[in-house]
Protein backbone atom coordinates (compact mmCIF):
# COMPACT_ATOMS: atom_id res chain seq x y z
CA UNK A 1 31.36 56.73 76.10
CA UNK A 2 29.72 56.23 72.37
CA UNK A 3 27.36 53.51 72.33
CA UNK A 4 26.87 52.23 68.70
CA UNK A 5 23.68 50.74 67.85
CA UNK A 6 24.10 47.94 65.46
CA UNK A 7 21.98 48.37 61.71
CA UNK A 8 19.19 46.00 61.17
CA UNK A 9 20.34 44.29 58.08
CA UNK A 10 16.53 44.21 56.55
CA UNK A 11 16.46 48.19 56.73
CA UNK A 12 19.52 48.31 54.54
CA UNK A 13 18.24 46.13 51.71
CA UNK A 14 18.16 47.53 48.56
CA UNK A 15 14.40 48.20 47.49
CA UNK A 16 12.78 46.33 45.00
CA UNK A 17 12.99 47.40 41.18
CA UNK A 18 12.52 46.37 37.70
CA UNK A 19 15.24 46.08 35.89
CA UNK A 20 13.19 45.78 32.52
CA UNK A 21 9.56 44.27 32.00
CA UNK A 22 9.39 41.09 29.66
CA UNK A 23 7.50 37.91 29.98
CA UNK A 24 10.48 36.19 27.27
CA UNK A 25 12.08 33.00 28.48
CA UNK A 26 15.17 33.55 27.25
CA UNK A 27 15.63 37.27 28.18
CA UNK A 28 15.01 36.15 32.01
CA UNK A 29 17.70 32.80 31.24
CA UNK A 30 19.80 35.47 30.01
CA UNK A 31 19.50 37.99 32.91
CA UNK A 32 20.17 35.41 35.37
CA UNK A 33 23.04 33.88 33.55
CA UNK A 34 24.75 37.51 32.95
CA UNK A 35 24.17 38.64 36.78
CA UNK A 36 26.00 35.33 37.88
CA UNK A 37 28.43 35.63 35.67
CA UNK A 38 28.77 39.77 36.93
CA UNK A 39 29.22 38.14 40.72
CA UNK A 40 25.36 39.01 41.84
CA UNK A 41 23.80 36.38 43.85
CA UNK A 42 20.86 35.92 41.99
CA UNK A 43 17.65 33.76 42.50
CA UNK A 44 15.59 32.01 39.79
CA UNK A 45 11.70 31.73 40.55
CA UNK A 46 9.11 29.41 39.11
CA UNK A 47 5.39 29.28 39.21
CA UNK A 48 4.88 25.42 40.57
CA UNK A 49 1.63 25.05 41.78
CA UNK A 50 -1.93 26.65 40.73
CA UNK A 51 -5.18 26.54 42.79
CA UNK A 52 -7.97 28.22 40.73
CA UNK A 53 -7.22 30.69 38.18
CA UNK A 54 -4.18 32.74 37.62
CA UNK A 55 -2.74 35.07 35.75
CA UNK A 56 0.02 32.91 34.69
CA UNK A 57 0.51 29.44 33.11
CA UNK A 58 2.22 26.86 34.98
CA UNK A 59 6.00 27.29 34.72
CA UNK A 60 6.17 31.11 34.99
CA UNK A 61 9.45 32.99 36.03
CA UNK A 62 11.32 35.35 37.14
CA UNK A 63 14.89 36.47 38.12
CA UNK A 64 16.03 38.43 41.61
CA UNK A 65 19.49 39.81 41.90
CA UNK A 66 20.62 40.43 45.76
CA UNK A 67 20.74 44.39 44.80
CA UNK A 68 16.69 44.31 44.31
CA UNK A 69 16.73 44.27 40.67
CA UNK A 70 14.45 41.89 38.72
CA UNK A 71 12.99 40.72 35.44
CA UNK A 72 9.67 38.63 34.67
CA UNK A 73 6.43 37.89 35.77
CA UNK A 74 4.53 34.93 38.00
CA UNK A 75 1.48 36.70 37.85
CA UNK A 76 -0.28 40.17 36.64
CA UNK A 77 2.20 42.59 37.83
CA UNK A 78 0.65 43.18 41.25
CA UNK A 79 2.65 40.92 43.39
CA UNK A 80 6.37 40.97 41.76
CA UNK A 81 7.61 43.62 43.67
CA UNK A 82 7.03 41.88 46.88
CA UNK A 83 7.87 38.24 45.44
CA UNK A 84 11.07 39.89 45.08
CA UNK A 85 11.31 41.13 48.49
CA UNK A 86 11.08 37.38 49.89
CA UNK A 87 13.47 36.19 46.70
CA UNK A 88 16.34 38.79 48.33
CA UNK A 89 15.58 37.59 51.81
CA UNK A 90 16.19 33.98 50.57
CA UNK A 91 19.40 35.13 48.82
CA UNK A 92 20.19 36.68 52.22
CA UNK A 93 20.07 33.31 53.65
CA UNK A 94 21.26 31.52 50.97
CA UNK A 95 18.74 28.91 51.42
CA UNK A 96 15.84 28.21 48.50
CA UNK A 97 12.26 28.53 49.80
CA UNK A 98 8.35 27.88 48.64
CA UNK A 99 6.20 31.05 49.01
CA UNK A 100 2.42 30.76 48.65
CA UNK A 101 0.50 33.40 47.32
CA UNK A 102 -3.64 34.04 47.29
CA UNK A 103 -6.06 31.26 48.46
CA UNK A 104 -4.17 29.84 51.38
CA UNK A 105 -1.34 32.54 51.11
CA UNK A 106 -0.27 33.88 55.55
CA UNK A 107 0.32 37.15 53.41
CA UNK A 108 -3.40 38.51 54.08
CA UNK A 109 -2.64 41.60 52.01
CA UNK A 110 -1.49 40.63 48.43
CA UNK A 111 -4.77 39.09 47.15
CA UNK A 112 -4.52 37.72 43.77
CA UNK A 113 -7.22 39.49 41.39
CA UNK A 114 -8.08 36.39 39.81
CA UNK A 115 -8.97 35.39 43.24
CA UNK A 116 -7.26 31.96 43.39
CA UNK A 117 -3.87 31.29 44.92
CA UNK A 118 0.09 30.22 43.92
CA UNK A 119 3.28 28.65 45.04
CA UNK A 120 6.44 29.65 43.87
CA UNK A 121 9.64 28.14 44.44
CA UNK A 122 12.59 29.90 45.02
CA UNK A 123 15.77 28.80 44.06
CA UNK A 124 18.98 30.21 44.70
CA UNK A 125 21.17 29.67 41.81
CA UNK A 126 24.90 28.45 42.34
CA UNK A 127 26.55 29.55 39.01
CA UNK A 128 25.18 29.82 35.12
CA UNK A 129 26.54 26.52 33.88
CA UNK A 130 22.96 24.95 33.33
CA UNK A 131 21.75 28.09 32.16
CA UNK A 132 23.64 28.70 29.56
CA UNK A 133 23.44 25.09 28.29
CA UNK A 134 19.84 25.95 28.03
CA UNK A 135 20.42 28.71 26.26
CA UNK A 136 22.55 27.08 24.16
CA UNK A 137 20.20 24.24 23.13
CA UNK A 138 17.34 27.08 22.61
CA UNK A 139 19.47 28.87 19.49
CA UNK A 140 19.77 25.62 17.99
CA UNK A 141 16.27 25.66 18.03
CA UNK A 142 15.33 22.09 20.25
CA UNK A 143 13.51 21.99 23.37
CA UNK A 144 14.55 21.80 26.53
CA UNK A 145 13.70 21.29 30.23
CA UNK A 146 15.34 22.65 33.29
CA UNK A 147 14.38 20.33 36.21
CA UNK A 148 14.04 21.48 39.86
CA UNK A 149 15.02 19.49 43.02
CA UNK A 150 13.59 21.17 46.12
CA UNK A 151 15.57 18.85 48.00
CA UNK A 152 19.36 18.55 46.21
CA UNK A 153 18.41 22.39 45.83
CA UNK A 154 19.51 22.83 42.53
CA UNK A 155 18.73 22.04 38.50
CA UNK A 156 19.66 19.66 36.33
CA UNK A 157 19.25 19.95 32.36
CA UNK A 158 16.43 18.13 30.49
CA UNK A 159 16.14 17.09 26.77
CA UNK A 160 13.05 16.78 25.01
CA UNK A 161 9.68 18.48 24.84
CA UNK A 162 8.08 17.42 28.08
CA UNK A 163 5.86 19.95 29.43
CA UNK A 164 6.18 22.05 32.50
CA UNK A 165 4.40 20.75 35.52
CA UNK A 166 5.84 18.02 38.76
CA UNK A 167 7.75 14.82 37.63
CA UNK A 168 7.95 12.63 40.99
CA UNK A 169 9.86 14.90 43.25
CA UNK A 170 10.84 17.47 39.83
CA UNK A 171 9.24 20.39 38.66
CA UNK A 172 10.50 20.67 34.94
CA UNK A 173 9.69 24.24 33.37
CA UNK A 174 9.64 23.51 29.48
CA UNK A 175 11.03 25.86 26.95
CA UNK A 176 10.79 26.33 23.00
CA UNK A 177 12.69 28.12 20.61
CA UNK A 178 11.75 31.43 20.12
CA UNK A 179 8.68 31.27 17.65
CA UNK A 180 9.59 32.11 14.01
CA UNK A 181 7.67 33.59 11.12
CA UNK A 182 8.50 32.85 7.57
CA UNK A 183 7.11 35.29 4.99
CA UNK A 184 7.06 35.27 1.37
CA UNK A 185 4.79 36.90 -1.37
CA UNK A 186 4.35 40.62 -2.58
CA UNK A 187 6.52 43.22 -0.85
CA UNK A 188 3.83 45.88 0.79
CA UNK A 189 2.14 42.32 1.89
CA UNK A 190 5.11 40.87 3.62
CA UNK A 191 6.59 44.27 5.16
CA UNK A 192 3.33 44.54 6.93
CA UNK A 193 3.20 41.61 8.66
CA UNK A 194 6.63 41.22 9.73
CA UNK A 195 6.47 44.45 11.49
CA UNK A 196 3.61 43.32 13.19
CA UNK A 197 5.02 39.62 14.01
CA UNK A 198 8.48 41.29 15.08
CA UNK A 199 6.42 44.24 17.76
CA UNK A 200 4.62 40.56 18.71
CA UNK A 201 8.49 39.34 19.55
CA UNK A 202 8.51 36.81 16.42
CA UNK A 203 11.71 36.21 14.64
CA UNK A 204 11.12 37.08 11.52
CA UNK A 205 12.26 35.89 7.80
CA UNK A 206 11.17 37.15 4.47
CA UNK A 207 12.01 35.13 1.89
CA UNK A 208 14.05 36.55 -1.27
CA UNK A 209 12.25 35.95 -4.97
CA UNK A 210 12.42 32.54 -6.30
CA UNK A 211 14.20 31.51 -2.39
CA UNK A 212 12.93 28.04 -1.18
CA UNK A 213 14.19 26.79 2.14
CA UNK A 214 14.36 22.78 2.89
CA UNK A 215 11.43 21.09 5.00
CA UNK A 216 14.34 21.00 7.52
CA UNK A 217 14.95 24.93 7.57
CA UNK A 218 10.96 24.94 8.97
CA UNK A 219 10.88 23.63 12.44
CA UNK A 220 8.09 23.20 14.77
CA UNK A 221 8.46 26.50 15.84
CA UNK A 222 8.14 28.44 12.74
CA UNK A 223 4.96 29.71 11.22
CA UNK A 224 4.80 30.42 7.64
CA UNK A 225 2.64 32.84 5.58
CA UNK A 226 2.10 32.62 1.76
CA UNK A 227 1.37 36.22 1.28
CA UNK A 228 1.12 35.98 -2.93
CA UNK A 229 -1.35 37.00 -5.46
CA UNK A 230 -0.38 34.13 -7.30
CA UNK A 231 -0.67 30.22 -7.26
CA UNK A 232 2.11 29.45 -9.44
CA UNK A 233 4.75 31.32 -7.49
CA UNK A 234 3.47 30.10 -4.11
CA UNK A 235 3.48 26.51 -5.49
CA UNK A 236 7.53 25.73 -4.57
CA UNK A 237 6.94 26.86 -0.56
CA UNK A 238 3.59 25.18 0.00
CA UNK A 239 5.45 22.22 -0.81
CA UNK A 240 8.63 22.70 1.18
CA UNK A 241 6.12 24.00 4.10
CA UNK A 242 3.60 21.00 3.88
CA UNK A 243 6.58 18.90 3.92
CA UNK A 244 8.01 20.06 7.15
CA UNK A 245 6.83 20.42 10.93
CA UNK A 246 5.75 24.25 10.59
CA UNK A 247 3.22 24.61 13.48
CA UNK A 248 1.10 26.70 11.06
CA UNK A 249 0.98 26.76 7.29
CA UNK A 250 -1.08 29.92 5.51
CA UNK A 251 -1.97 31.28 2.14
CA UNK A 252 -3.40 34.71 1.02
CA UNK A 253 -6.60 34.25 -0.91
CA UNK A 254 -10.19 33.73 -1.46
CA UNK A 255 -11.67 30.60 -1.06
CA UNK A 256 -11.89 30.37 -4.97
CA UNK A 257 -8.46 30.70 -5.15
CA UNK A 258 -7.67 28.17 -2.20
CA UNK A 259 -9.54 25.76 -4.28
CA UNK A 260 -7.28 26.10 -7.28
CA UNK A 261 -4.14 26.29 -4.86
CA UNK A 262 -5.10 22.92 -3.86
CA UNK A 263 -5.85 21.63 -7.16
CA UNK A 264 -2.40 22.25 -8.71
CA UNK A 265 -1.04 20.59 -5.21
CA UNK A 266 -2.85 17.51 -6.02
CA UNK A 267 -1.64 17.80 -9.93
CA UNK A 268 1.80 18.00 -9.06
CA UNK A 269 1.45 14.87 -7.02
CA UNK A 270 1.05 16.43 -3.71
CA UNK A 271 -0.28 14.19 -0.62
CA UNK A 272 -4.17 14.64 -0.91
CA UNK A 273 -4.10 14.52 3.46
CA UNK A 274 -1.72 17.25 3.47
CA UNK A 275 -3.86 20.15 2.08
CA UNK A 276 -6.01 20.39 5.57
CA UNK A 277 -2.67 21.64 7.22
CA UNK A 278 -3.50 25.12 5.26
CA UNK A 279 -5.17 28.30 7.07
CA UNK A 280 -6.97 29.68 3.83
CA UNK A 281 -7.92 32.26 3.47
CA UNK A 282 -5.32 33.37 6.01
CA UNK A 283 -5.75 35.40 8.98
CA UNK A 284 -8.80 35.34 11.74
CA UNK A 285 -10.94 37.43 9.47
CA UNK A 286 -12.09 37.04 5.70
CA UNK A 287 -11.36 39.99 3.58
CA UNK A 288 -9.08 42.38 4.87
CA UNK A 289 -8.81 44.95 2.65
CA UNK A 290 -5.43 46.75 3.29
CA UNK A 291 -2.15 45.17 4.31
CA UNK A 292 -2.08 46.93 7.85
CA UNK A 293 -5.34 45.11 8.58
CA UNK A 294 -4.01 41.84 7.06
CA UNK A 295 -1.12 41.84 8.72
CA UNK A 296 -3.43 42.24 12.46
CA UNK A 297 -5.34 38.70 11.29
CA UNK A 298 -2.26 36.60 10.23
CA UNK A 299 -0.30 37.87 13.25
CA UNK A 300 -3.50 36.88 15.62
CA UNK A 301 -4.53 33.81 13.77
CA UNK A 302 -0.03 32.71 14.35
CA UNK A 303 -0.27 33.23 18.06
CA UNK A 304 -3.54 31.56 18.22
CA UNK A 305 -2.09 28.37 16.73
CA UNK A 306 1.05 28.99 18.97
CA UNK A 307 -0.51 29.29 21.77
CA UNK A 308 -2.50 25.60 21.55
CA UNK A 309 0.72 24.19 20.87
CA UNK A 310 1.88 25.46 24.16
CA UNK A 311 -0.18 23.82 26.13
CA UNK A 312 -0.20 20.53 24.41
């Protein structure tokens, strides 16, 4: 007589692995949407609750397919692979699930280094609908909010620019458009600094000679950077960029020349208020003195001002 000895079900799960390292909201939308869509039950999880410090903001995700692989971060790197392991056991069960992590955590061995603690709620995801009109509202460049109910289990689509963090019985995670840098001035100038902003995962446009985009074209996403050697040429897109929403508005030059820049402004009836919108000179440091180092101290002094507009 054989007697068969029935496989533990946790010893056959796949292991935990990345399937590619990024911290970008709408690569991890993406991955979720396309594993869904490929027929792998897949699990979206968010960073809901903070006590202390963290190595995350409020809001922070990632994806878990049920075949171990997954993208993003809730926290430094340390803990992912085993946040992963509990996302595949919920997928397992098909039933979402809030796992603490740190301060408080019953997992005595994963210690967060920044010594405080997190919850993360893990949601099983039923099908990409809501994720792809997400994704959709994100390349037209809007806002958008996907909003959590722990107990409907699922998401619902939000409009607007509400930030992440508990609404009633909600947790809406916020997203922007991809951030955007607009660059215009003298070529070695402007090829500098969009490679920079592009290895920094900006979008990137360099404007053409004499090209002037509409106040419209710059959203509250985009950055632009006035990268000429002369106040007469830059004169048409300080206009078009102090007319808009740009986020962050810069110009190449010494303070002497800033001075003049904002005198032919005024003269050509410019708003007087306007001129306090400009970063000049540009950059987080006066007087670079090649375009490599330049382009280092516009790229910082763009992520700066991005990054206090994502938390406002």
């Amino acid at each position: 007589m054989t007697i068969r000895i029935a496989e533990d079900p946790e010893t056959l799960a796949p292991e935990p692995r990345a399937a590619f390292l990024s911290d970008d909201a709408i690569e991890i939308l993406s991955f979720a949407a396309r594993s869904l869509e490929e027929g792998q039950p897949t699990a979206l999880i968010t960073l809901v609750e903070i006590h202390g410090g963290a190595a995350r903001a409020l809001g922070a995700q990632m994806v878990v397919r049920s075949d171990g692989l997954y993208c993003g971060f809730v926290s430094g790197g340390c803990t992912e692979a085993a946040v992963a392991a509990e996302a595949m056991t919920a997928l397992n069960k098909g039933m979402d699930r809030n796992l603490r992590l740190g301060e408080g955590s019953p997992f005595f061995d994963i210690v967060l280094p920044c010594g405080g603690g997190i919850t993360l709620a893990i949601h099983v995801l039923a099908d990409a609908a809501v994720l792809r009109q997400v994704l959709a509202v994100l390349r037209r460049r809007l806002p958008v909010g996907l909003a959590y109910h722990p107990g409907k289990r699922r998401l619902t689509l939000r409009r607007g620019d509400e930030a992440s963090g508990w609404y009633g019985e909600r947790f809406v995670r916020a997203y922007r458009p991809r951030p955007r840098v607009v660059l215009a001035g003298t070529p070695l100038e402007v090829d500098a600094v969009a490679r920079v902003a592009v290895a920094a995962g900006y979008e990137t446009v360099a404007l053409e000679r004499g090209q002037v985009p509409s106040p419209g074209e710059l959203d509250g996403d985009t950055a632009v950077a006035l990268l000429f050697h002369d106040v007469d040429r830059e004169l048409p897109l300080l206009r078009a960029a102090l007319a808009s929403t740009a986020f962050y508005i810069g110009a190449l030059g010494s303070r002497r020349t800033h001075a003049k820049r904002c005198q032919a402004f005024r003269d050509c009836g410019g708003d007087e208020h306007l001129l306090s919108r400009i970063r000049a000179p540009i950059g987080i440091f006066d007087k670079a003195r090649d375009a490599r180092s330049l382009a280092v101290s516009v790229v910082a002094d763009i992520a700066h001002a991005r990054m206090r507009l994502d938390r406002m």
